[in-house]
N, C-alpha and C. Protein backbone atom coordinates (compact mmCIF):
# COMPACT_ATOMS: atom_id res chain seq x y z
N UNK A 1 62.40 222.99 184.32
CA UNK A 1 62.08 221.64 183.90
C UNK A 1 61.71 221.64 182.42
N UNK A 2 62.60 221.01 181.64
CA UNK A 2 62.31 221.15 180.39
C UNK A 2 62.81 219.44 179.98
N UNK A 3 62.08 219.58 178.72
CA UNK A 3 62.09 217.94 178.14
C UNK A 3 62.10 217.85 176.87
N UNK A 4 63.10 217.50 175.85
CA UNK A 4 63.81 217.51 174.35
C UNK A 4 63.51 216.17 174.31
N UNK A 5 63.01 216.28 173.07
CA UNK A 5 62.88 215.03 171.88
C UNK A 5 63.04 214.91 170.17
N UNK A 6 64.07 214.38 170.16
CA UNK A 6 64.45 214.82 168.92
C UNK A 6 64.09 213.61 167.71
N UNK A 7 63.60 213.91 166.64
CA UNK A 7 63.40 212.72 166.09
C UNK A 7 63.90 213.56 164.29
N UNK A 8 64.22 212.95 162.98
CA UNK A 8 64.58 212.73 162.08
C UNK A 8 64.85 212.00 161.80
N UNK A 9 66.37 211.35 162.48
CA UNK A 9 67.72 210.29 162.01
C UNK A 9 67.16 209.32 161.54
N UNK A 10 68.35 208.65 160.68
CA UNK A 10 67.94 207.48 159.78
C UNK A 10 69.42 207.02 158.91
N UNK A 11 69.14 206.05 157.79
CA UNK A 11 70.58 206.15 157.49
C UNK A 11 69.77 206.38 155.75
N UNK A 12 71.21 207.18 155.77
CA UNK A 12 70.99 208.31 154.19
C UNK A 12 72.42 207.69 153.94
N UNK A 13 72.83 207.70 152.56
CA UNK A 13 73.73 207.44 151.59
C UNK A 13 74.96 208.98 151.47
N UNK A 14 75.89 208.26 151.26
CA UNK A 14 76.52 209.66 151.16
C UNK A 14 76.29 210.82 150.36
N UNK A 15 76.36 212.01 150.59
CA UNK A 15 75.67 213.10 149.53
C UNK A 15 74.16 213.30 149.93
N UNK A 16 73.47 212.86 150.63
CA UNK A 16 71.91 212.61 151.07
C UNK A 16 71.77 213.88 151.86
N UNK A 17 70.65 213.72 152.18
CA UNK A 17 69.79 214.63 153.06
C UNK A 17 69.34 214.51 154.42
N UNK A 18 69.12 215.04 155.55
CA UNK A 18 68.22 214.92 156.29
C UNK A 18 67.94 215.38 157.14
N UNK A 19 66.78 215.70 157.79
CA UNK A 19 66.08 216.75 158.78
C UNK A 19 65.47 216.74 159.86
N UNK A 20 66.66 216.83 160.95
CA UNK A 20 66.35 216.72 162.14
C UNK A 20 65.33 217.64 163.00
N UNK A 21 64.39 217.26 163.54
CA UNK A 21 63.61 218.19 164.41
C UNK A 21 63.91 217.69 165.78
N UNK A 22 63.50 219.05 166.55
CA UNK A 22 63.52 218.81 168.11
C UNK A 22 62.41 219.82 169.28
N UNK A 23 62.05 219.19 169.77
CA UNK A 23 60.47 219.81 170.56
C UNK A 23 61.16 219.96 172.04
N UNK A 24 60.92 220.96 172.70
CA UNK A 24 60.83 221.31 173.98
C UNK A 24 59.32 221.26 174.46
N UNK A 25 59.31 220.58 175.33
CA UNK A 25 58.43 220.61 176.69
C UNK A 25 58.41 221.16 177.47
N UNK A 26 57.77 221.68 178.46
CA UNK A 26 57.74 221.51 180.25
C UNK A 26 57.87 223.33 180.09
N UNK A 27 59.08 223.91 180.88
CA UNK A 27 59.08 224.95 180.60
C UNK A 27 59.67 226.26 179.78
N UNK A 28 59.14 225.96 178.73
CA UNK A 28 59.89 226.75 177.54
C UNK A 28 60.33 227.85 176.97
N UNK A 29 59.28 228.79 178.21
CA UNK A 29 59.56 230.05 178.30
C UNK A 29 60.90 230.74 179.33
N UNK A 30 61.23 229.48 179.67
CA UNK A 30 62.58 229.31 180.62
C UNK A 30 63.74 228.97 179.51
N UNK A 31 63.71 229.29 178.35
CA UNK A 31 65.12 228.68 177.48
C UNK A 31 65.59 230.05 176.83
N UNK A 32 66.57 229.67 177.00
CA UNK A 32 67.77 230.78 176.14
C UNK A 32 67.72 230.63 174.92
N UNK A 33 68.63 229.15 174.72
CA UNK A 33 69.20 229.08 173.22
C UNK A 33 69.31 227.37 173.43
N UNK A 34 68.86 226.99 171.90
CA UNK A 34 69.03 225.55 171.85
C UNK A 34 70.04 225.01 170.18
N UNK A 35 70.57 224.33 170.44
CA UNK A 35 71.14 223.74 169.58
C UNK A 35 71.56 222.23 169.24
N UNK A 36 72.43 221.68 168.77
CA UNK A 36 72.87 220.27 168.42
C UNK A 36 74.10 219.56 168.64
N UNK A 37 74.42 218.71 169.26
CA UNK A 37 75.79 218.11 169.69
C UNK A 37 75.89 216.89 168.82
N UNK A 38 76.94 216.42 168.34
CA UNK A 38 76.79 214.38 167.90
C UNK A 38 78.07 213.78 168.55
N UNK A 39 78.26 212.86 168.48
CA UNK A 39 78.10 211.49 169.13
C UNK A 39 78.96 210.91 168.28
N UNK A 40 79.77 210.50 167.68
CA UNK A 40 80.13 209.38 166.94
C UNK A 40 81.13 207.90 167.85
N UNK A 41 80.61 206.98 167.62
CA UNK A 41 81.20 205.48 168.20
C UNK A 41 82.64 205.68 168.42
N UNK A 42 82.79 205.86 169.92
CA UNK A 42 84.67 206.07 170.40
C UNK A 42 84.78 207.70 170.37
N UNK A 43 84.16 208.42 170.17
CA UNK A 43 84.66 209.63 170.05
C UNK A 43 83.76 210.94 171.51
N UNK A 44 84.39 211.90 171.74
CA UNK A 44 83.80 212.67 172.36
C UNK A 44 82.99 213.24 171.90
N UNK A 45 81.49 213.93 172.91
CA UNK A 45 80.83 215.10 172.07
C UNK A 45 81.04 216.07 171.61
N UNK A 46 80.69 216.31 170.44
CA UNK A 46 80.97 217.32 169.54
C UNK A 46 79.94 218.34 169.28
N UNK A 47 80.14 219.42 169.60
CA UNK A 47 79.12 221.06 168.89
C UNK A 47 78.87 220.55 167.34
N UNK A 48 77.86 221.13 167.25
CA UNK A 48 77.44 220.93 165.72
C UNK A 48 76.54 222.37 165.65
N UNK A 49 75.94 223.07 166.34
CA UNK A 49 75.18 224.05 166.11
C UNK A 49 74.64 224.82 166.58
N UNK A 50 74.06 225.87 166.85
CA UNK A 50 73.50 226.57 168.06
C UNK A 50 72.67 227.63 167.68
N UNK A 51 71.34 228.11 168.32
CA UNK A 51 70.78 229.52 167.98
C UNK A 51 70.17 229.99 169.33
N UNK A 52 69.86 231.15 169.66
CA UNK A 52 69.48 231.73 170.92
C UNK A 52 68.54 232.52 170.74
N UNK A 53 67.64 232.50 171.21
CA UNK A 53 66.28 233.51 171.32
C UNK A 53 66.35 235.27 170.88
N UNK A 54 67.25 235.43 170.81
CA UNK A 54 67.83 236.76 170.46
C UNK A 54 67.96 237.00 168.75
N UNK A 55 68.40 235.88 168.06
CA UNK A 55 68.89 235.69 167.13
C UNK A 55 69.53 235.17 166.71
N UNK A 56 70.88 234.83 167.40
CA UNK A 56 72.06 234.16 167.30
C UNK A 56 72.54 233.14 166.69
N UNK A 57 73.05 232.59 165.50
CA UNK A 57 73.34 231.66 164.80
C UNK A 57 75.01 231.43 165.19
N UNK A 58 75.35 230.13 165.37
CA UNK A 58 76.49 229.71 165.02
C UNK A 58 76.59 227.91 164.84
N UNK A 59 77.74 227.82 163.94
CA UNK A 59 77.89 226.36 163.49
C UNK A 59 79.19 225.89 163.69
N UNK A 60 79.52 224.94 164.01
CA UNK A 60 81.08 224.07 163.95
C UNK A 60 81.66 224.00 162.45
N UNK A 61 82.79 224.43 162.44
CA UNK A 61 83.68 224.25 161.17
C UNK A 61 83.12 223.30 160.39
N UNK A 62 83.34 222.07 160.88
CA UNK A 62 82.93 220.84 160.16
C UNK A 62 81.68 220.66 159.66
N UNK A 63 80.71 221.81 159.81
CA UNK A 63 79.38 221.51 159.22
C UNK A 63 78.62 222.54 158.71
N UNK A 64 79.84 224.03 158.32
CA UNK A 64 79.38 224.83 157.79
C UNK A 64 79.16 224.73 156.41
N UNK A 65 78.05 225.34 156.05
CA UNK A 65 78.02 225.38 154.27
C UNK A 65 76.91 224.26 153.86
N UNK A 66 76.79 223.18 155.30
CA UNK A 66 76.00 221.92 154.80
C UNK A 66 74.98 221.93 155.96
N UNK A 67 75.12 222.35 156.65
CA UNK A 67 74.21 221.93 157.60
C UNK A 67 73.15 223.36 158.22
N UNK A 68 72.14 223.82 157.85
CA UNK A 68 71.50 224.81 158.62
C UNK A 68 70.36 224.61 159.78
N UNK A 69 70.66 225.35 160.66
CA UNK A 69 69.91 225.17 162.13
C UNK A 69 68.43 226.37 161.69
N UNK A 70 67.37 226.10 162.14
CA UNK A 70 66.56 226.73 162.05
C UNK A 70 65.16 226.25 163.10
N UNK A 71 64.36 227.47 163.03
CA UNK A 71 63.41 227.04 163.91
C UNK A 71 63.31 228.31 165.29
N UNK A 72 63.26 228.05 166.59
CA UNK A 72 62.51 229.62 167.29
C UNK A 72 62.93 228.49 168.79
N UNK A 73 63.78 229.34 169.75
CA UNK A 73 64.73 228.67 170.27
C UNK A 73 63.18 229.45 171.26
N UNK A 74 62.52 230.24 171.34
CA UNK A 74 61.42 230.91 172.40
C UNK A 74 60.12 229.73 172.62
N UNK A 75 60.16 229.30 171.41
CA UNK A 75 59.00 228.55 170.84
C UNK A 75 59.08 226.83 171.25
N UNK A 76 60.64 226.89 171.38
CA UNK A 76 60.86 225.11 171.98
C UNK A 76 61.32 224.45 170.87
N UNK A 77 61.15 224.88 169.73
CA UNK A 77 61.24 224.04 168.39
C UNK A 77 62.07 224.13 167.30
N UNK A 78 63.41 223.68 167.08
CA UNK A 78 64.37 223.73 166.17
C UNK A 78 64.72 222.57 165.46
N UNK A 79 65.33 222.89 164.26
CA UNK A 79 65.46 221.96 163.19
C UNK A 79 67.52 221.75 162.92
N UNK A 80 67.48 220.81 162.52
CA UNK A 80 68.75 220.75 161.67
C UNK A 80 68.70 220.30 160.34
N UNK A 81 68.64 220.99 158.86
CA UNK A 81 68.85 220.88 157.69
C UNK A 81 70.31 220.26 157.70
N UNK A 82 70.36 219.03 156.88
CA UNK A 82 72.28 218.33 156.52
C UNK A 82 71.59 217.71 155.47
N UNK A 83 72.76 218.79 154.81
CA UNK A 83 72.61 218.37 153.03
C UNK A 83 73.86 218.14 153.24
N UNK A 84 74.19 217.40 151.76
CA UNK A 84 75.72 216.94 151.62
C UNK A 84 76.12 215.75 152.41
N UNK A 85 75.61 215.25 153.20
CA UNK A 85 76.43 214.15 154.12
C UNK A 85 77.39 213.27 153.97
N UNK A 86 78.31 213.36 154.84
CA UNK A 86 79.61 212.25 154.87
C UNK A 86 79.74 211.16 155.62
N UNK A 87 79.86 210.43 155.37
CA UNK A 87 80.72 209.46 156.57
C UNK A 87 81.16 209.89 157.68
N UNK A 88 81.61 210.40 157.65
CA UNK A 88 82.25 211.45 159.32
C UNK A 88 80.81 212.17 159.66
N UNK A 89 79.83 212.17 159.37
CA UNK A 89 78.92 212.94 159.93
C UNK A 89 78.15 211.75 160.42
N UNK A 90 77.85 210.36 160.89
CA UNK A 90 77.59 209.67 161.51
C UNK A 90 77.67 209.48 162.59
N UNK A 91 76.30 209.67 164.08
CA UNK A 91 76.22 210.15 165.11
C UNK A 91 75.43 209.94 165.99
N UNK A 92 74.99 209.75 167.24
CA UNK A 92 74.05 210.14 167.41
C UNK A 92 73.35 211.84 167.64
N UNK A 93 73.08 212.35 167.00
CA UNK A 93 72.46 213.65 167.49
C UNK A 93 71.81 213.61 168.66
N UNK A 94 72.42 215.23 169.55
CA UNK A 94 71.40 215.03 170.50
C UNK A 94 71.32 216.69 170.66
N UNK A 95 69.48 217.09 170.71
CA UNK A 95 69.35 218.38 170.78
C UNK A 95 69.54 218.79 172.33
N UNK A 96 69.88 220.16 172.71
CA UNK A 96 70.71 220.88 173.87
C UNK A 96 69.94 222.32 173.93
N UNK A 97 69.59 222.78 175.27
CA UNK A 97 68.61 223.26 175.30
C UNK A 97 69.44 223.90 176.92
N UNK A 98 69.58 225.63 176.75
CA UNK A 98 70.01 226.18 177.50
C UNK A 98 69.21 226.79 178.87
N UNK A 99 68.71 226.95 180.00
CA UNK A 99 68.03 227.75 180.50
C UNK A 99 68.38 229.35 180.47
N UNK A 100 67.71 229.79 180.71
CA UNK A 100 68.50 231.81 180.90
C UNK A 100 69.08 231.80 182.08
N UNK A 101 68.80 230.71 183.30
CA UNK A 101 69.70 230.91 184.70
C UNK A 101 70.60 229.99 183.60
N UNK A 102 71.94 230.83 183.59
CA UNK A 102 73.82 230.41 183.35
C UNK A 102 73.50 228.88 184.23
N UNK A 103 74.32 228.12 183.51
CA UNK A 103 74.86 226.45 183.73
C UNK A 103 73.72 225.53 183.92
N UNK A 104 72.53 226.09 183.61
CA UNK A 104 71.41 225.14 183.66
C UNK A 104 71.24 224.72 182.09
N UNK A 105 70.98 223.20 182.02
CA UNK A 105 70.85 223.05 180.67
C UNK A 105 70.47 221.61 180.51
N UNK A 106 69.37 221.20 179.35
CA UNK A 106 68.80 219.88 178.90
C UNK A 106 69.18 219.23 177.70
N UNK A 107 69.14 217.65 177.80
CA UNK A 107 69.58 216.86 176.75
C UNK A 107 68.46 216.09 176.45
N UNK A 108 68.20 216.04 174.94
CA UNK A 108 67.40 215.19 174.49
C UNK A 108 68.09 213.42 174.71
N UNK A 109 67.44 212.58 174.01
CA UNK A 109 67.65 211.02 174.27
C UNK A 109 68.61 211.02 173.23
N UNK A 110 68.49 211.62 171.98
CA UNK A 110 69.49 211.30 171.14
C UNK A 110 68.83 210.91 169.60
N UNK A 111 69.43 210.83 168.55
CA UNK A 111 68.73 210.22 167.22
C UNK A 111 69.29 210.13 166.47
N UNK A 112 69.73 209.01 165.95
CA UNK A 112 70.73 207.74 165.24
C UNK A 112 70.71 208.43 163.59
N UNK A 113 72.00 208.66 163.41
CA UNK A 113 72.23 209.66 161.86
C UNK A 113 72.92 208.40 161.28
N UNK A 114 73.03 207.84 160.79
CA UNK A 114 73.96 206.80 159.42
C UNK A 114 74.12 207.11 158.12
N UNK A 115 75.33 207.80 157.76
CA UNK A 115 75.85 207.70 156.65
C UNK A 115 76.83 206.91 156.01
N UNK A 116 76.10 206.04 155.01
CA UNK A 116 76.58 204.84 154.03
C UNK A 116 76.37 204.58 153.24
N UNK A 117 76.81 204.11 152.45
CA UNK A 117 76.56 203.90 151.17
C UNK A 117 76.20 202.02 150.86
């Protein structure tokens, strides 16, 4: 039983900044690896990021170089750094949160990214 809440989003201008956080609840010593999915209006979910209690870093093509995941996937608590932002990076974010039992896994509510100018 675990419970994600993610809060940052906002709307930033293109080229902007911004820094998503996300908190685990409930039972946290039950998580693997947590990371970030988005959302964009008409489109399927999309990977955006991932890290695992071990160490493990990985990022989606589309958001390498701009976007860094950070934070302690043991601890409940990870971040998303997005520098650079585009238009195509408009979303809802939603943080994702693995258990160590395989195919168990939690979704935050989500948190509204807008890039515009």
């Amino acid at each position: 039983q675990v419970q994600l809440t993610e809060n940052g989003g906002g709307l930033v201008q293109p080229g902007g900044s911004l820094r998503l956080s996300c908190t685990a609840s409930g039972s946290i010593s039950s998580i693997y690896d947590m990371g970030w999915f988005r959302q964009a209006p008409g489109q399927q979910r999309e990977y955006v990021a991932r890290t695992s209690r071990d160490g493990y870093i990985d990022y989606a093509d589309s958001v390498k170089g701009r976007f860094t995941i950070s934070g302690d996937s043991a601890k409940g608590t990870i971040f998303l750094q997005m520098n650079n932002l585009r238009p195509e990076d408009t979303a809802v974010y939603y943080c994702t949160a693995n258990h160590v039992v395989p195919g168990r896994n939690y979704w935050g509510q989500g948190t509204q990214v807008t890039v515009s100018s």
